[in-house]
N, C-alpha and C. Protein backbone atom coordinates (compact mmCIF):
# COMPACT_ATOMS: atom_id res chain seq x y z
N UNK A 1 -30.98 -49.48 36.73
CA UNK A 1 -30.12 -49.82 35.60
C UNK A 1 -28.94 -48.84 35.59
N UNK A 2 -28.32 -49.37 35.17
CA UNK A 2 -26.93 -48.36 35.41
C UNK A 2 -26.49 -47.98 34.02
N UNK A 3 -25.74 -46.59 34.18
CA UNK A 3 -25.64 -45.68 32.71
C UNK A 3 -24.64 -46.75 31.39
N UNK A 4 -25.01 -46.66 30.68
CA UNK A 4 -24.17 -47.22 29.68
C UNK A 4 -22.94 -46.31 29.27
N UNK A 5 -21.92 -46.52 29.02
CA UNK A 5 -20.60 -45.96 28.64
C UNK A 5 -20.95 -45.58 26.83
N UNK A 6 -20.75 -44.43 26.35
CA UNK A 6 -20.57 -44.11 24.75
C UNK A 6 -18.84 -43.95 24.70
N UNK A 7 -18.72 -44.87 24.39
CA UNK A 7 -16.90 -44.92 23.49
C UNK A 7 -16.84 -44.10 22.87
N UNK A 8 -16.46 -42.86 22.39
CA UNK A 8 -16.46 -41.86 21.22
C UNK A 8 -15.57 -42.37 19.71
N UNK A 9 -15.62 -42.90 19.34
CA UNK A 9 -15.25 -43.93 18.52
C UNK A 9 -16.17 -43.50 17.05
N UNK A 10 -15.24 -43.04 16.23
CA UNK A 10 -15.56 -42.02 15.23
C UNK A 10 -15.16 -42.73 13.87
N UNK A 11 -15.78 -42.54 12.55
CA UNK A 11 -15.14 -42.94 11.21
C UNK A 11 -13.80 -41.37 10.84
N UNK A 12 -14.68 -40.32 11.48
CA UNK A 12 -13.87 -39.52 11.14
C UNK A 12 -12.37 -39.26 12.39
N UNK A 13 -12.51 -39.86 12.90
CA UNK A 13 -11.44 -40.29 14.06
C UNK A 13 -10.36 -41.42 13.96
N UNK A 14 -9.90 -41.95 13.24
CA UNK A 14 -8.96 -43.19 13.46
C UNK A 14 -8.43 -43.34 14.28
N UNK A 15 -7.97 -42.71 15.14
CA UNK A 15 -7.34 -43.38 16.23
C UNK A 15 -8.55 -44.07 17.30
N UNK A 16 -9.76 -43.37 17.54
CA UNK A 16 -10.45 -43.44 18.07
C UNK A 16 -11.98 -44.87 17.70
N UNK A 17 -11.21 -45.43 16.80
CA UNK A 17 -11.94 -46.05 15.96
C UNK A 17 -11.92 -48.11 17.19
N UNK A 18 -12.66 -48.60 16.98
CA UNK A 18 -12.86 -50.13 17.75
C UNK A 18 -12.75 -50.94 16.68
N UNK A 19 -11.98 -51.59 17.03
CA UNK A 19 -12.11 -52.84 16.06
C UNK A 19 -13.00 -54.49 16.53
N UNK A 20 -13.46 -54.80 17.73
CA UNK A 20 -14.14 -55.48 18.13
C UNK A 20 -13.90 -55.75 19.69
N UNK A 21 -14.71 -56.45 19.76
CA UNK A 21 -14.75 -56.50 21.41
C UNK A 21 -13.97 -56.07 22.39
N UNK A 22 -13.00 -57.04 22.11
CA UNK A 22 -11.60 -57.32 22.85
C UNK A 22 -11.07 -55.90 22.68
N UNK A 23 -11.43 -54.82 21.84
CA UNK A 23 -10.27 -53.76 21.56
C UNK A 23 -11.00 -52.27 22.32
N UNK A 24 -12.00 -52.95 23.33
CA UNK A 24 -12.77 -51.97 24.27
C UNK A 24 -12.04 -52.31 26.03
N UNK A 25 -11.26 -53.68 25.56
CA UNK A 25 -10.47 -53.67 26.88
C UNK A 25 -9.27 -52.74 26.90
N UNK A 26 -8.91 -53.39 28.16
CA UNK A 26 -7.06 -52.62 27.63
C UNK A 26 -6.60 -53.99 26.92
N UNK A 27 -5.03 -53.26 26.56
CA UNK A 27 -4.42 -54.28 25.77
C UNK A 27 -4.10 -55.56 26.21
N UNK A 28 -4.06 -56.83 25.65
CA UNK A 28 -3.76 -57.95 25.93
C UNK A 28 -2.29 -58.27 26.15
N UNK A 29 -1.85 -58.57 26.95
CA UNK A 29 -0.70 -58.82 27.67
C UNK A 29 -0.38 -60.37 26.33
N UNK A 30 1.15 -60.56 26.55
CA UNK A 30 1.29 -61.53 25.67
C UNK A 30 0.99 -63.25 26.17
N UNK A 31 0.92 -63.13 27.42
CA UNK A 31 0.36 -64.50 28.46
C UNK A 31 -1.04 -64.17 27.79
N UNK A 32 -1.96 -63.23 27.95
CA UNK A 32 -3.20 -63.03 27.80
C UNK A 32 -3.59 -63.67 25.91
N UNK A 33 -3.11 -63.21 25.19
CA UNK A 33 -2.89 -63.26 24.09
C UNK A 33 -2.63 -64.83 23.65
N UNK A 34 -1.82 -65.22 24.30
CA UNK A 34 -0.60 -66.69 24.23
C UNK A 34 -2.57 -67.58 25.12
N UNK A 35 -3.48 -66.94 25.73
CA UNK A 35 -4.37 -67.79 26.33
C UNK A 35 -5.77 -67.78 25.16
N UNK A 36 -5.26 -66.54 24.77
CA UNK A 36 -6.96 -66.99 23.57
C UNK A 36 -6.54 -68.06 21.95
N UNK A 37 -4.89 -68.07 22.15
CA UNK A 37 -4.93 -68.89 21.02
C UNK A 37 -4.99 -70.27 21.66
N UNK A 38 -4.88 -70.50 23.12
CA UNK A 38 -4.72 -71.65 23.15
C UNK A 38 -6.09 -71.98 23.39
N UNK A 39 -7.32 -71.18 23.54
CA UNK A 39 -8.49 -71.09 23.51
C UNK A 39 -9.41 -71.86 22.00
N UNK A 40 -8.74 -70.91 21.09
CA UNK A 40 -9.50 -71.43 19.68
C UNK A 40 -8.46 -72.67 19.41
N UNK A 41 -7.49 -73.63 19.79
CA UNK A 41 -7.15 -74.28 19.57
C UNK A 41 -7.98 -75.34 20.21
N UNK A 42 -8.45 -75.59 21.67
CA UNK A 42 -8.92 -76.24 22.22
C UNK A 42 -10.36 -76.39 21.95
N UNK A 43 -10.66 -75.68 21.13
CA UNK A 43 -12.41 -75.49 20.79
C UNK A 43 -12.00 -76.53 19.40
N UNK A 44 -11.28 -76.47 18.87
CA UNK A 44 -11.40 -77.33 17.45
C UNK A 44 -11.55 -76.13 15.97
N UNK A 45 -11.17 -74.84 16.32
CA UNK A 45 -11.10 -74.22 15.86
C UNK A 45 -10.29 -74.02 14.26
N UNK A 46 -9.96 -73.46 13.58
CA UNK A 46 -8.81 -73.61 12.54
C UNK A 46 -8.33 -72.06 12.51
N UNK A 47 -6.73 -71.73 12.98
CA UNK A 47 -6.86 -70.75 12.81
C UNK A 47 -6.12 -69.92 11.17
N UNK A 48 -6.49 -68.41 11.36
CA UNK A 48 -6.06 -68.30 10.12
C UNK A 48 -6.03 -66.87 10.46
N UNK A 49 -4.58 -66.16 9.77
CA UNK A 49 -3.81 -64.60 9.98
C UNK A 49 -4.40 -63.54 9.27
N UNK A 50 -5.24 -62.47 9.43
CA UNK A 50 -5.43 -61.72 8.14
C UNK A 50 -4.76 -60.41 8.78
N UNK A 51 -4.62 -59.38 7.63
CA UNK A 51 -4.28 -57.79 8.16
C UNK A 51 -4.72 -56.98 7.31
N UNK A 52 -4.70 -55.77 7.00
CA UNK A 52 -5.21 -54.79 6.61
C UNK A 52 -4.59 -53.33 6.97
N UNK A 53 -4.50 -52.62 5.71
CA UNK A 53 -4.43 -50.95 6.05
C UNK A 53 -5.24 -50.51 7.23
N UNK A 54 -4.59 -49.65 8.03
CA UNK A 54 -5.55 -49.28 8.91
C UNK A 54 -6.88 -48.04 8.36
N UNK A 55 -6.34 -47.79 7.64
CA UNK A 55 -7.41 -46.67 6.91
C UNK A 55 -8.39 -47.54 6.30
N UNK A 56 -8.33 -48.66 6.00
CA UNK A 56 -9.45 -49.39 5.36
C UNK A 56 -10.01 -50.60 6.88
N UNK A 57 -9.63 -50.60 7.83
CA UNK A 57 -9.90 -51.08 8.98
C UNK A 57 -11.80 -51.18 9.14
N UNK A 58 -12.35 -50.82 8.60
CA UNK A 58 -13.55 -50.78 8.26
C UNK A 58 -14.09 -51.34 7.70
N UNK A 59 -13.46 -51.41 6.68
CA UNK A 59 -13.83 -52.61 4.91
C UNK A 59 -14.25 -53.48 5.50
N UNK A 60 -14.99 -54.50 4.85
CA UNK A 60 -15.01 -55.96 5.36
C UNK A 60 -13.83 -56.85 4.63
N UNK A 61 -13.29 -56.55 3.93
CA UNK A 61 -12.02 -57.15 3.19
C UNK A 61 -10.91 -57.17 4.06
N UNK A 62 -10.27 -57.97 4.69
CA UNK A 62 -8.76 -58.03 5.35
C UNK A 62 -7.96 -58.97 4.13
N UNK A 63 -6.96 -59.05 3.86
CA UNK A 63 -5.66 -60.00 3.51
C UNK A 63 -5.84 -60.59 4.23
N UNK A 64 -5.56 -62.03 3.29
CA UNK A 64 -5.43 -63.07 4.11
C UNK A 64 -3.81 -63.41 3.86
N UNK A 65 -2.99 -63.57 5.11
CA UNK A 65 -1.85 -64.27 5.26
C UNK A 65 -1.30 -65.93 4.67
N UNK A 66 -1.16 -66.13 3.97
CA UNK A 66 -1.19 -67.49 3.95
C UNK A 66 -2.47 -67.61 3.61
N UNK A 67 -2.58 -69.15 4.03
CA UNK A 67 -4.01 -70.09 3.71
C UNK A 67 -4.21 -70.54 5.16
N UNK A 68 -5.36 -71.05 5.60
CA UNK A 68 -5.84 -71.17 6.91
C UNK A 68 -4.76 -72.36 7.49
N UNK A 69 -4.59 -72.19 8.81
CA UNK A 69 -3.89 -73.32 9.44
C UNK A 69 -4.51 -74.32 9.75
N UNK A 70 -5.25 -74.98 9.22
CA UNK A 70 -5.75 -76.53 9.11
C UNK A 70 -5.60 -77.31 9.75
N UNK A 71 -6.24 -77.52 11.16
CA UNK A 71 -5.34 -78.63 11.76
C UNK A 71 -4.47 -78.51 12.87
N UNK A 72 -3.85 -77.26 12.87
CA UNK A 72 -2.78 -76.65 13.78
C UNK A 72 -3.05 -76.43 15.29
N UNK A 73 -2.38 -77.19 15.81
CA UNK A 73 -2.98 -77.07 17.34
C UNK A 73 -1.71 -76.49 18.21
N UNK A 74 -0.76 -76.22 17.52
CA UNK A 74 1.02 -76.08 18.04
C UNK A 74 0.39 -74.44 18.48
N UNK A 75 -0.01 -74.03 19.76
CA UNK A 75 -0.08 -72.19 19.82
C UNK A 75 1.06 -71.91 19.61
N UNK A 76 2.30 -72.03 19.33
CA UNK A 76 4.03 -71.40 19.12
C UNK A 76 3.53 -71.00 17.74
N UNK A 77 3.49 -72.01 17.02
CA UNK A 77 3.21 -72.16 15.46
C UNK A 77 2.34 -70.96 15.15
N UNK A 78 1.39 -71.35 15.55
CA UNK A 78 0.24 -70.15 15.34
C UNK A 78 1.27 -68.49 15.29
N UNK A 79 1.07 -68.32 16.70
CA UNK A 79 1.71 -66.59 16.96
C UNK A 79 2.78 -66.17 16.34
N UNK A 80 3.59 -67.48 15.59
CA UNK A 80 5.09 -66.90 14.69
C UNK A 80 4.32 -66.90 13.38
N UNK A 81 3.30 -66.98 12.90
CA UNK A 81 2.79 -66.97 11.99
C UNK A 81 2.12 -65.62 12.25
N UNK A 82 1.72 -65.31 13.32
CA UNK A 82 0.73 -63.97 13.75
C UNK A 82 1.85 -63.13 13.72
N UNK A 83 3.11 -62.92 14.06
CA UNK A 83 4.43 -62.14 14.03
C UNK A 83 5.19 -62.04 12.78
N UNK A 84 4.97 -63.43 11.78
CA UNK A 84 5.33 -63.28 10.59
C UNK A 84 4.34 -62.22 9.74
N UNK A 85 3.50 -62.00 9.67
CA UNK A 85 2.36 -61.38 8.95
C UNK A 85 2.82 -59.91 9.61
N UNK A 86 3.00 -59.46 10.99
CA UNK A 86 2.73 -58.28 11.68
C UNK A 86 4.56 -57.47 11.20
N UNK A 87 5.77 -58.65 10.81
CA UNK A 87 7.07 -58.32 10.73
C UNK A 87 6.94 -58.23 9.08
N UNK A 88 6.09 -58.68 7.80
CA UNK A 88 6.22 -58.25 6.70
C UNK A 88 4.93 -57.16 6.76
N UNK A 89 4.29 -57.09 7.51
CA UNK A 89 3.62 -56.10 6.84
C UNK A 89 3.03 -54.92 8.43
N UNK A 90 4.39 -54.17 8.89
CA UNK A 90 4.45 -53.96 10.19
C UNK A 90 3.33 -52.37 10.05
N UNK A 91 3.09 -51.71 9.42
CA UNK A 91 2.15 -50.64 9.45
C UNK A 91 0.73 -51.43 9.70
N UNK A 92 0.57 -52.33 8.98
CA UNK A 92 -1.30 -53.07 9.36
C UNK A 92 -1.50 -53.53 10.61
N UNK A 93 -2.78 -53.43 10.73
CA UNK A 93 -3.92 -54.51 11.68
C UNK A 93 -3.47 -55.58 11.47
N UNK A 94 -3.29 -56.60 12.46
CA UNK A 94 -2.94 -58.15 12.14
C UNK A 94 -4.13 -58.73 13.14
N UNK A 95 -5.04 -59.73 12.95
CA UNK A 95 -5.92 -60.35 13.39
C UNK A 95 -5.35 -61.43 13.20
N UNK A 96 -6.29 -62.27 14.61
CA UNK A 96 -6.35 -64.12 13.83
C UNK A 96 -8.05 -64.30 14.27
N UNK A 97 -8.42 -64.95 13.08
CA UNK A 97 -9.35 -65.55 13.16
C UNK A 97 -9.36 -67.11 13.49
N UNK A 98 -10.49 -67.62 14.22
CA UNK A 98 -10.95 -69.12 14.66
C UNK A 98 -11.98 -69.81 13.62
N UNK A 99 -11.79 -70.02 12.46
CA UNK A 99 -12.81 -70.85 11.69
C UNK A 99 -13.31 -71.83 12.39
N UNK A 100 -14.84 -72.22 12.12
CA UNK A 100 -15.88 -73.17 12.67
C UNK A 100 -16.05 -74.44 11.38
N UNK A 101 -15.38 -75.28 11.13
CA UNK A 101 -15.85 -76.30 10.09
C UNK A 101 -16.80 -76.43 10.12
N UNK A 102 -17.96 -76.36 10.91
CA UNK A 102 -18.88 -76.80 11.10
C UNK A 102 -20.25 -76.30 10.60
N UNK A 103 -19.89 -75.05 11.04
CA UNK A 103 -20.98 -73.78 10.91
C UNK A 103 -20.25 -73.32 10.05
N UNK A 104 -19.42 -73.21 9.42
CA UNK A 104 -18.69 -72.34 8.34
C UNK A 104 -18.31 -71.36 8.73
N UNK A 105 -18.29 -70.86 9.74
CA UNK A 105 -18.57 -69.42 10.45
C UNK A 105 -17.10 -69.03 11.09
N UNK A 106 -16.87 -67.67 11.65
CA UNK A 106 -15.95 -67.15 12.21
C UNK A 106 -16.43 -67.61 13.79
N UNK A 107 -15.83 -67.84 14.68
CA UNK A 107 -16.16 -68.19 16.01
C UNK A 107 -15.57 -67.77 17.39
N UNK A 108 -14.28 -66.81 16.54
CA UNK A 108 -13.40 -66.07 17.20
C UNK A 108 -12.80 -65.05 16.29
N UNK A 109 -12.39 -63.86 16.56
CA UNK A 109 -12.03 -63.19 15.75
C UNK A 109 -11.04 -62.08 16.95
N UNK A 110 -9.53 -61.60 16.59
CA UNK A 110 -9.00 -60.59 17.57
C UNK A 110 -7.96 -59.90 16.96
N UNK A 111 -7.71 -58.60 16.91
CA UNK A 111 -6.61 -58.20 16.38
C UNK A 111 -5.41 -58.47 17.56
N UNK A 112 -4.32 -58.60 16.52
CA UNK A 112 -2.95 -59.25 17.59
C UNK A 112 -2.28 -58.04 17.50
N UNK A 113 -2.31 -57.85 16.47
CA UNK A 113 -0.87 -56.26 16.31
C UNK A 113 -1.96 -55.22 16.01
N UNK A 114 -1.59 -53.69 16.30
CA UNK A 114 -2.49 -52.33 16.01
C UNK A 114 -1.40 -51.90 14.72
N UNK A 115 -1.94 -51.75 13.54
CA UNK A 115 -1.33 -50.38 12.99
C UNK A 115 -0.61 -49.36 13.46
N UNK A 116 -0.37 -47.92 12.79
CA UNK A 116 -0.23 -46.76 13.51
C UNK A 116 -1.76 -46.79 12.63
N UNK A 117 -2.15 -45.85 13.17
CA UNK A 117 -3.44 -44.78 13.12
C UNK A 117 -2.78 -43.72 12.53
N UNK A 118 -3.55 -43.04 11.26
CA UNK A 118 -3.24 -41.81 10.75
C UNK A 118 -3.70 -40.83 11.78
């Protein structure tokens, strides 16, 4: 079995802090980025913008941007909506989430923009 990696990834660390999966890679290139929305679009997904202080990056509470995109299958649409949220509120976390009608559930979840980190 081979050694597992410890991320040092601290509450008392913010910079050092993960926000989910994707944020243990390196950064997502904007082709890369421009491929997971066209991802939760093709799943039947609904997407929807949230952000947050980065000091509260922890909370389970994010802002929600708007109201969910319902329907929206345009990926342009989507990411100027992910850039609108990240250009009024340019210090936060900007995520998009993939709602599941189905399951009710989150089914994708990624931050698009980083904060600064205190």
């Amino acid at each position: 079995m081979s050694e597992v990696m410890d991320y040092k990834s601290r509450v008392s660390d913010p910079a050092s802090r993960k926000f989910e999966t994707f944020s243990y890679l390196p950064a997502m290139t904007t082709d890369e980025i421009r491929k997971q929305v066209a991802y939760i679009v093709r799943k039947g997904l609904n997407p929807a913008v949230e952000h947050t202080e980065p000091q509260y990056l922890m909370d389970s509470y994010w802002y929600m941007w708007k109201l969910p995109m319902f329907g929206e299958t345009d990926v342009d649409k989507i990411l100027a909506e992910c850039e609108a949220c990240h250009k009024s509120n340019p210090g936060n976390h900007v995520r998009l989430i993939g709602y599941n009608n189905f399951t009710q559930s989150q089914d994708a979840s990624m931050v698009i923009y980083r904060g600064k980190t205190v």
